[in-house]
N, C-alpha and C. Protein backbone atom coordinates (compact mmCIF):
# COMPACT_ATOMS: atom_id res chain seq x y z
N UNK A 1 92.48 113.75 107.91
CA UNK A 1 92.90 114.70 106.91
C UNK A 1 92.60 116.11 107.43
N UNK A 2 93.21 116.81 107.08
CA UNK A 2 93.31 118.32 107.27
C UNK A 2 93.40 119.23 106.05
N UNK A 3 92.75 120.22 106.46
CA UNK A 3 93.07 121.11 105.24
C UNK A 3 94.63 122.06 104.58
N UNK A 4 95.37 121.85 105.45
CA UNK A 4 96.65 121.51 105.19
C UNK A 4 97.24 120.74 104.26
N UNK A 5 96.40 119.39 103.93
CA UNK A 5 96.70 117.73 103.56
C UNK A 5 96.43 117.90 101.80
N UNK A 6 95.68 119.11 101.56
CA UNK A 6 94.61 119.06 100.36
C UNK A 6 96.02 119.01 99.51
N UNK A 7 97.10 119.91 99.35
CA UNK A 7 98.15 119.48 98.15
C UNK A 7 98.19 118.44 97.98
N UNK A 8 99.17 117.85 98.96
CA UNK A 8 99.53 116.18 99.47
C UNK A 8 98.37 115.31 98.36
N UNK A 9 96.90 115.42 98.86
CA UNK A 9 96.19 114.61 98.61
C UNK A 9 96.08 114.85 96.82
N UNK A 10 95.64 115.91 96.55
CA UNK A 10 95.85 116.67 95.24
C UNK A 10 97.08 115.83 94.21
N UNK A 11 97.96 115.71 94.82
CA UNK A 11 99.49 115.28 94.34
C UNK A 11 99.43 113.63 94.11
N UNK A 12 98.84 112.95 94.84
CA UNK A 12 98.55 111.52 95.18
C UNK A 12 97.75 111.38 94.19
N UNK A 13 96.36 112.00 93.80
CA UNK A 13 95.56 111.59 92.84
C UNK A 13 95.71 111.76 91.78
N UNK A 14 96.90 112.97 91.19
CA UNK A 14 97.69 112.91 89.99
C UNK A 14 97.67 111.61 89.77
N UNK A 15 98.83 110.83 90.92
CA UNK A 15 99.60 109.94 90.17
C UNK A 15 98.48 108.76 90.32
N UNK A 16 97.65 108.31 90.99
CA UNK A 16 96.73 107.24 91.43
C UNK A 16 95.42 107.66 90.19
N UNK A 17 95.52 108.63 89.62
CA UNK A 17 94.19 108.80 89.25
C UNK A 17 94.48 109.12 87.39
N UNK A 18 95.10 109.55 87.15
CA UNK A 18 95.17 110.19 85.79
C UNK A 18 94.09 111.19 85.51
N UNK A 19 93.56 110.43 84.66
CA UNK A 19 92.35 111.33 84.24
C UNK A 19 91.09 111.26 84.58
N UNK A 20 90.85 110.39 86.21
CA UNK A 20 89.56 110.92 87.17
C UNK A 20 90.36 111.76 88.35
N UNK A 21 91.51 112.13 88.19
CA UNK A 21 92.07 113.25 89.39
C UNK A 21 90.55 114.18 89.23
N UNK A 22 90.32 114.77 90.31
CA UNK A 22 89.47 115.89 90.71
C UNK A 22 90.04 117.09 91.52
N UNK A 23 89.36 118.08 91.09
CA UNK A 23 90.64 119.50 91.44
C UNK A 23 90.13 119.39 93.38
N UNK A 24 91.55 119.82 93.27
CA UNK A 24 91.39 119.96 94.78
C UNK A 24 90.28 120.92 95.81
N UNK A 25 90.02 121.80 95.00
CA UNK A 25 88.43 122.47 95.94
C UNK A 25 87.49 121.20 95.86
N UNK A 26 87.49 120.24 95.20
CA UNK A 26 86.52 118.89 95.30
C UNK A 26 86.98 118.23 96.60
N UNK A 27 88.05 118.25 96.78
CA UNK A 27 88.84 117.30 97.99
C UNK A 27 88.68 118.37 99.61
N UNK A 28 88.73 119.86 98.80
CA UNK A 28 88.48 120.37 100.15
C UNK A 28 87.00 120.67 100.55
N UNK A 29 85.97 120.56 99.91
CA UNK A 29 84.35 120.69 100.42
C UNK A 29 84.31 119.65 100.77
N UNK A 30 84.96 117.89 99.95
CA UNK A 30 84.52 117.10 101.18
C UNK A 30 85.14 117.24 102.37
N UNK A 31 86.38 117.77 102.83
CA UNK A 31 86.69 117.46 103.94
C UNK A 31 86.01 118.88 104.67
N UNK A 32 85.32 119.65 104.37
CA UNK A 32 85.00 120.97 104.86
C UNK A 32 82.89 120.25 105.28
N UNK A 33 82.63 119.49 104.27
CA UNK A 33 81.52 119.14 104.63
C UNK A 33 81.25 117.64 105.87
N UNK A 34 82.24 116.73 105.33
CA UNK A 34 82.47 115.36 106.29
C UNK A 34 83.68 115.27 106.46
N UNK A 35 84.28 115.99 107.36
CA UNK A 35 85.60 115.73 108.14
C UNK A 35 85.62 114.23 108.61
N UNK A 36 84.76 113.96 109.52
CA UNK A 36 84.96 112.47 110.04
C UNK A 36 85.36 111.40 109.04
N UNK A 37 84.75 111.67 107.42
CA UNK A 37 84.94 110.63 106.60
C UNK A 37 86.04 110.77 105.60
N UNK A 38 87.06 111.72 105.95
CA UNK A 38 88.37 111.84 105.46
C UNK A 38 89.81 111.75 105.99
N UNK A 39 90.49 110.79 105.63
CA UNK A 39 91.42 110.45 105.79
C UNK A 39 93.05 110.58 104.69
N UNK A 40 94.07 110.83 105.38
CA UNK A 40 95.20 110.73 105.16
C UNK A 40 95.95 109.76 105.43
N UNK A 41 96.86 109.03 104.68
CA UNK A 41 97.74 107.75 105.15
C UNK A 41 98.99 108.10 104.85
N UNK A 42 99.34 108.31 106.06
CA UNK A 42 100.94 108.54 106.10
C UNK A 42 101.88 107.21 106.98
N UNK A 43 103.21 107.47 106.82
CA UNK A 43 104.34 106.63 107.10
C UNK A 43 105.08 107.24 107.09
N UNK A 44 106.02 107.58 108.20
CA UNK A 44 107.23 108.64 108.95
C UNK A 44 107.17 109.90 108.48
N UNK A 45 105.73 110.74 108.53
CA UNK A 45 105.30 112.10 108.15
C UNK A 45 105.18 111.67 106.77
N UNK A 46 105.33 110.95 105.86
CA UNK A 46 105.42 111.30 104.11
C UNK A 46 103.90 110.54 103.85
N UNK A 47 102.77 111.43 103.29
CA UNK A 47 101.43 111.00 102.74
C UNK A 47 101.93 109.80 101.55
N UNK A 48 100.84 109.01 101.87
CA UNK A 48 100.92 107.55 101.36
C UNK A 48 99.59 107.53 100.34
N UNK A 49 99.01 107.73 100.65
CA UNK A 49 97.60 107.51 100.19
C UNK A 49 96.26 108.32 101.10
N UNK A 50 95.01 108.37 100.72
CA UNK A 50 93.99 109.39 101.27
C UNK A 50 92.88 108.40 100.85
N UNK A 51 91.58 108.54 101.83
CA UNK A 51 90.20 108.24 101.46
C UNK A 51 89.69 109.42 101.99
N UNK A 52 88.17 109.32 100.74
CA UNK A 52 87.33 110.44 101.00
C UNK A 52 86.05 109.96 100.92
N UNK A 53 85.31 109.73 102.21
CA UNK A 53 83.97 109.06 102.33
C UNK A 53 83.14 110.26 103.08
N UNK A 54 81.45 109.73 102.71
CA UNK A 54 80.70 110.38 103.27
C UNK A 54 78.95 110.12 103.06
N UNK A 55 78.06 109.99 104.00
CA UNK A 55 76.84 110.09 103.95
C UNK A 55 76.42 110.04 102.73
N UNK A 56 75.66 109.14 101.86
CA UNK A 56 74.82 109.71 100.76
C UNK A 56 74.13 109.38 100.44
N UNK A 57 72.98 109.25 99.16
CA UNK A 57 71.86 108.32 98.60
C UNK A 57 72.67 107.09 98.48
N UNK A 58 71.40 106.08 98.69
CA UNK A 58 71.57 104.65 97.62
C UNK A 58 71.41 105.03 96.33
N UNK A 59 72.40 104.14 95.79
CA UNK A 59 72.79 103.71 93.91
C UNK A 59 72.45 104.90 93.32
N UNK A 60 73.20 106.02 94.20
CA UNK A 60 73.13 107.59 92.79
C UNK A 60 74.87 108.31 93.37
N UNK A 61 75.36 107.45 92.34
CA UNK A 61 76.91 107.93 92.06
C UNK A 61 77.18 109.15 91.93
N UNK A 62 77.96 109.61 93.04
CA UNK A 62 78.45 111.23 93.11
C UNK A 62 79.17 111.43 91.36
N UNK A 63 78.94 112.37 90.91
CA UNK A 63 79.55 112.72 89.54
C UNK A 63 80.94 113.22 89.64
N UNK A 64 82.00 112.96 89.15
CA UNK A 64 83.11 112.90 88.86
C UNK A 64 83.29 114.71 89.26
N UNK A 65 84.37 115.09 90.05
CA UNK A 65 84.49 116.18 89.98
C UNK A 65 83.73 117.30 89.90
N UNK A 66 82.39 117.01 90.83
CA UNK A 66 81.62 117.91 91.21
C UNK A 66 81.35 118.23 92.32
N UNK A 67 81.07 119.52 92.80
CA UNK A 67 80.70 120.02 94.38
C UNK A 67 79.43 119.24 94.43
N UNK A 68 79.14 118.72 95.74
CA UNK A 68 78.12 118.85 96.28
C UNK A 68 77.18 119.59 96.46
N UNK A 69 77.78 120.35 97.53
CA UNK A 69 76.92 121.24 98.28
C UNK A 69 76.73 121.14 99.75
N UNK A 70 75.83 119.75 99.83
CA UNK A 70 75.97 119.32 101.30
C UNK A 70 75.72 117.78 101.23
N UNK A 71 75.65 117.23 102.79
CA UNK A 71 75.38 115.97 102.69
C UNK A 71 73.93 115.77 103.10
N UNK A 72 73.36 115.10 102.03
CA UNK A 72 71.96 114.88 102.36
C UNK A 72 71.61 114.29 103.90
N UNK A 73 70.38 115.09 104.48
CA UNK A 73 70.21 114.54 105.51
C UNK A 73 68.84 113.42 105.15
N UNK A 74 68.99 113.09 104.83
CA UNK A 74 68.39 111.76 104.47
C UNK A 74 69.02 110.89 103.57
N UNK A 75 70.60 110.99 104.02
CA UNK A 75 71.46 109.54 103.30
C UNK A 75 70.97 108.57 103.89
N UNK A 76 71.33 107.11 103.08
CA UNK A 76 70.82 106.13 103.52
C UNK A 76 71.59 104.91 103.23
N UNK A 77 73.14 105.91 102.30
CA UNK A 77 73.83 104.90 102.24
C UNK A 77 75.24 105.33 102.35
N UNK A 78 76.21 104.78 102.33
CA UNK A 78 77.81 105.59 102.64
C UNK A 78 78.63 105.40 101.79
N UNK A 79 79.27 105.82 100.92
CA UNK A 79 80.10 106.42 99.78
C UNK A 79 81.32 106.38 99.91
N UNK A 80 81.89 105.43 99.70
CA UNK A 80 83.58 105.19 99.47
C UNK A 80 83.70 106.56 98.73
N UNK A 81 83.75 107.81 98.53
CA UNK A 81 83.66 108.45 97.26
C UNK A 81 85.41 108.15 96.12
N UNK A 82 86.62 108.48 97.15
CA UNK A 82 87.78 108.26 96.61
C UNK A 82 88.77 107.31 97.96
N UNK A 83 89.29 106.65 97.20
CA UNK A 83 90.95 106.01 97.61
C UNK A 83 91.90 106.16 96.82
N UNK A 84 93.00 106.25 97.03
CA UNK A 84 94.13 106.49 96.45
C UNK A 84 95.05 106.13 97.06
N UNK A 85 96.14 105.50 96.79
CA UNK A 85 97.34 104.39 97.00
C UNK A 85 98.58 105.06 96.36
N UNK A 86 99.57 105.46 96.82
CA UNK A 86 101.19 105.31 96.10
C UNK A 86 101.41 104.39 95.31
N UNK A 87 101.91 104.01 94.27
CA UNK A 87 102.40 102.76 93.84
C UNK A 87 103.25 101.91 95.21
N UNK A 88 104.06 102.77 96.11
CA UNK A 88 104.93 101.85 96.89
C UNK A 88 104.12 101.35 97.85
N UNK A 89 102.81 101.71 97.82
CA UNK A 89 102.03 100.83 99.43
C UNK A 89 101.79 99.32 98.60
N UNK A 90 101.04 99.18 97.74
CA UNK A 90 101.15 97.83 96.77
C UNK A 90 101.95 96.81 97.30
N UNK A 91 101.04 95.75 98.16
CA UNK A 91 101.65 94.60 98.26
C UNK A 91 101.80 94.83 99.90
N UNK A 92 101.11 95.95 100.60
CA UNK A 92 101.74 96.40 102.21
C UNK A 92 100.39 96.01 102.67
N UNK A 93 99.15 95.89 102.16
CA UNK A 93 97.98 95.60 102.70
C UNK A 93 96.96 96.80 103.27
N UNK A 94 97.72 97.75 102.59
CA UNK A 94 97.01 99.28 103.32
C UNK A 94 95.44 99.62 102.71
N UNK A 95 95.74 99.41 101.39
CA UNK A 95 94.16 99.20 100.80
C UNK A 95 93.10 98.67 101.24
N UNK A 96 93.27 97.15 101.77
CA UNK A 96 92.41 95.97 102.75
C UNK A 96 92.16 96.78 104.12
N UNK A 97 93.83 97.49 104.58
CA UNK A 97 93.12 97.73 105.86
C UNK A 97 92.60 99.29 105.85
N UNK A 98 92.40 100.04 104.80
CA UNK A 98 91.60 101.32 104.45
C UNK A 98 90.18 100.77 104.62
N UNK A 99 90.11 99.69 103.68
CA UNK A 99 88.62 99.39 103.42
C UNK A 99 88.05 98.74 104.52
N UNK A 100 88.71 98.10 105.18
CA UNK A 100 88.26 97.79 106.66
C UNK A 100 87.61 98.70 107.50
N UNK A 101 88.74 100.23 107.38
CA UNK A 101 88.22 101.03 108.31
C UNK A 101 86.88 101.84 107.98
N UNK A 102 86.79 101.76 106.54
CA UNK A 102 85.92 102.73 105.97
C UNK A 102 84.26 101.50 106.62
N UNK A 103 84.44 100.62 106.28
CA UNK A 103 83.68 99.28 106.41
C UNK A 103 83.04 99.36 108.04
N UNK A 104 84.18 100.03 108.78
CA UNK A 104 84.06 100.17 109.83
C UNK A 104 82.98 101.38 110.45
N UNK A 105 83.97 102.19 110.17
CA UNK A 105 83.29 103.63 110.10
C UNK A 105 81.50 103.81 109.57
N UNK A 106 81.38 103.46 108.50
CA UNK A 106 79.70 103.21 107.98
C UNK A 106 79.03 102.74 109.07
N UNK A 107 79.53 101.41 109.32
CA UNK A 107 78.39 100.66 110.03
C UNK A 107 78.31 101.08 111.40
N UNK A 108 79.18 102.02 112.04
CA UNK A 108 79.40 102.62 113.27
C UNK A 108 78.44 103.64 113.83
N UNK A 109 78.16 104.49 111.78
CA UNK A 109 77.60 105.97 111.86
C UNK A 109 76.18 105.15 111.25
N UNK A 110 76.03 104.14 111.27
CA UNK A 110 74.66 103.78 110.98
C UNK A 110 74.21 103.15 109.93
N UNK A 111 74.95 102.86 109.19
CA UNK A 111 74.86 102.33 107.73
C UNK A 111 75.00 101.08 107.25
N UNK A 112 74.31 100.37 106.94
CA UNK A 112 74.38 99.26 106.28
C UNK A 112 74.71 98.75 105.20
N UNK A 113 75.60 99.74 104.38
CA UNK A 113 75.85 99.73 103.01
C UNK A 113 76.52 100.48 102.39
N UNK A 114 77.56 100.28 101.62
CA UNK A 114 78.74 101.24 101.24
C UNK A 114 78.66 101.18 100.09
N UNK A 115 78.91 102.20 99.04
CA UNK A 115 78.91 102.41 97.42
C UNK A 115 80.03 102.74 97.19
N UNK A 116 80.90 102.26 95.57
CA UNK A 116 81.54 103.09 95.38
C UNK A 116 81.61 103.14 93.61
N UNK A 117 82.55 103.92 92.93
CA UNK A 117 82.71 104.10 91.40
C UNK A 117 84.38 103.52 91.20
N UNK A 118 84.49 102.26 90.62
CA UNK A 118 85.32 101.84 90.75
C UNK A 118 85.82 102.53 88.96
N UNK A 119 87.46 103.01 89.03
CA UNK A 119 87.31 102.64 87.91
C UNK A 119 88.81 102.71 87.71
N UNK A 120 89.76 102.38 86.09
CA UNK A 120 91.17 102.40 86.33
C UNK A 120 91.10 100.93 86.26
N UNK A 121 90.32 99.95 86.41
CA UNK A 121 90.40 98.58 86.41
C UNK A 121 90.44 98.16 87.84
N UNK A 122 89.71 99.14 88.91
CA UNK A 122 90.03 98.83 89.91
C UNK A 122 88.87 97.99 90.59
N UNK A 123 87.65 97.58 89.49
CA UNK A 123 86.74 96.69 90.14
C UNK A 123 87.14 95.72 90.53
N UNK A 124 88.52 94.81 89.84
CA UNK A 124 88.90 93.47 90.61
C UNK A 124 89.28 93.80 92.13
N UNK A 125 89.98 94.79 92.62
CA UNK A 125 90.45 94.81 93.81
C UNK A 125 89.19 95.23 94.79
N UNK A 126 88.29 95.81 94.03
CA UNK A 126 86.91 95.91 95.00
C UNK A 126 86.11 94.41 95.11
N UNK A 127 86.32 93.98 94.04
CA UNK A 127 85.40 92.78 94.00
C UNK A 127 86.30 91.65 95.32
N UNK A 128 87.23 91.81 95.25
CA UNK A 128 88.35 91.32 96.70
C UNK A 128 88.22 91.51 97.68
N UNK A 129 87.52 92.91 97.84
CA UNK A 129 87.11 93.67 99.21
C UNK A 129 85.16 93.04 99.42
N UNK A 130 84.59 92.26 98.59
CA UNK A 130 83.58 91.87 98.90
C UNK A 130 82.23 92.56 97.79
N UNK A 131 82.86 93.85 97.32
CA UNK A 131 82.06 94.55 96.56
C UNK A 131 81.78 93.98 95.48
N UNK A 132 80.56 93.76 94.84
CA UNK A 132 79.55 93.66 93.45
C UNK A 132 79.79 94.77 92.73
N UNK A 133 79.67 94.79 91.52
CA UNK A 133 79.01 95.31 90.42
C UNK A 133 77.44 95.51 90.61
N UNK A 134 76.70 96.41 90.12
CA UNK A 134 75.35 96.53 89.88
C UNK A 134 75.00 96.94 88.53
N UNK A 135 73.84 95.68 88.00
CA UNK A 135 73.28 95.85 87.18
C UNK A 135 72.36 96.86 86.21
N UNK A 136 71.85 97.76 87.70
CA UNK A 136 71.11 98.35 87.25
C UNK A 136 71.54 99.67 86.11
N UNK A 137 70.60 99.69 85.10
CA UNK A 137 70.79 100.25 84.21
C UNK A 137 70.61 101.94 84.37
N UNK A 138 69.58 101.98 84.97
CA UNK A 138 69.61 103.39 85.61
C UNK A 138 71.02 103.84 86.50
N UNK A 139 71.20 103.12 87.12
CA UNK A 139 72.87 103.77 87.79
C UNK A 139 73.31 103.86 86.67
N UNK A 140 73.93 103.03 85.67
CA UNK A 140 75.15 102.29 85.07
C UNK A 140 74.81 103.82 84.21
N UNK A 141 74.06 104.68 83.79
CA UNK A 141 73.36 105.52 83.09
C UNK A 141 74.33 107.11 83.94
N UNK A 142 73.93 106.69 85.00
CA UNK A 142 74.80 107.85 86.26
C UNK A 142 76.17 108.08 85.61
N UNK A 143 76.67 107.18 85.83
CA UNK A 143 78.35 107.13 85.23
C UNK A 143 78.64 107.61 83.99
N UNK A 144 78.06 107.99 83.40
CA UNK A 144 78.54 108.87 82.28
C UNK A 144 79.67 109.63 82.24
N UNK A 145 79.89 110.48 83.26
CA UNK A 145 80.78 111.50 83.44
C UNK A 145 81.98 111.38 83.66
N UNK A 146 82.11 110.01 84.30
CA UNK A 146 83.34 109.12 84.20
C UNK A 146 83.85 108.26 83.28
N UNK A 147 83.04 107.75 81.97
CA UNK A 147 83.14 106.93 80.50
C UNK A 147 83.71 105.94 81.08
N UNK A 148 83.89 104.98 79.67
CA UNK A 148 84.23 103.83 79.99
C UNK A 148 84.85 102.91 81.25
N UNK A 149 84.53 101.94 81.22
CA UNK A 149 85.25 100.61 81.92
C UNK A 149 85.40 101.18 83.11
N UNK A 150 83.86 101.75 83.73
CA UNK A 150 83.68 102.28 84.97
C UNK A 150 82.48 101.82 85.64
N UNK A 151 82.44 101.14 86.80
CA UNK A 151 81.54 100.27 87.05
C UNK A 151 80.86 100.94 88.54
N UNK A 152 79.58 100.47 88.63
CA UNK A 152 78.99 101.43 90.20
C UNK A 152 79.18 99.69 90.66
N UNK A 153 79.77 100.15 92.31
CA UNK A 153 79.76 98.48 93.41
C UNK A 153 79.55 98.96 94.86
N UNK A 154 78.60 97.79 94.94
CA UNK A 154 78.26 97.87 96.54
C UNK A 154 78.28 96.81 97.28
N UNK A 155 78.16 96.80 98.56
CA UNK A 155 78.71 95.90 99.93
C UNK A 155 77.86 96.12 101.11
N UNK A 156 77.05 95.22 101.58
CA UNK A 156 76.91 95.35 102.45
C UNK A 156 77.90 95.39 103.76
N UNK A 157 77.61 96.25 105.13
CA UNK A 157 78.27 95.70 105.99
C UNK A 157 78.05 95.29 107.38
């Protein structure tokens, strides 16, 4: 991804996201803070879909549409933070092989463990990708900012 990409990506999470879209200065500090962990998915130049990963605590869910700041240098765990899909990739396998790479990428930069905030009903397709639900009540407490039928999941890798 490039900072070029931020409309594109901006435009994608409209339609993939409704009402957890996050304004695009959110999409451009992550890629301004962890370039390596942002991606664009394109097919004959036309953006398809985007991930936005990066360094962070264990089981403390980035809050919905907030800056950072920076990436902790004492992450300890790695943060699916966003994916986003076209409706037309559905059924192409690009999701599986996103999460592959992201799966990839973690355990490359050191990590043994990937988080993410599933939500939209999208815990079944994480729970596909290998990811849990977590119980804990203190996370589940984190998620506020995102409301309902929003679940924190993690994976080892």
């Amino acid at each position: 991804m490039r900072e070029t990409d931020i409309p594109a990506v901006s435009a994608i999470a409209d339609i993939a996201h409704g009402r957890f879209t996050e304004r695009p200065e959110v999409f451009a500090e992550r890629l301004a803070l962890y370039p390596a962990g942002c991606f664009l998915l394109e097919r004959d130049g036309a953006a398809l879909g985007y991930f936005v990963t990066h360094p962070w605590h264990r089981r403390s869910p980035v809050p919905l549409d907030v800056f950072i700041g920076s990436i902790p240098e004492d992450s300890d765990s790695y943060c699916l933070h966003d994916l986003a899909l076209l409706p037309e990739t559905r059924g192409l396998g690009v999701g599986r092989q996103a999460v592959e790479l992201v799966l990839r990428h973690a355990a490359n930069s050191g990590f043994g463990q990937v988080s993410l905030v599933a939500v939209n009903g999208a815990d079944t397709f994480w729970a596909a990708q290998g990811f849990s639900r977590t119980d804990d009540e203190a996370v589940i407490r984190k998620l506020e900012s995102y409301g309902d039928g929003t679940f924190f999941m993690e994976r080892e890798v």
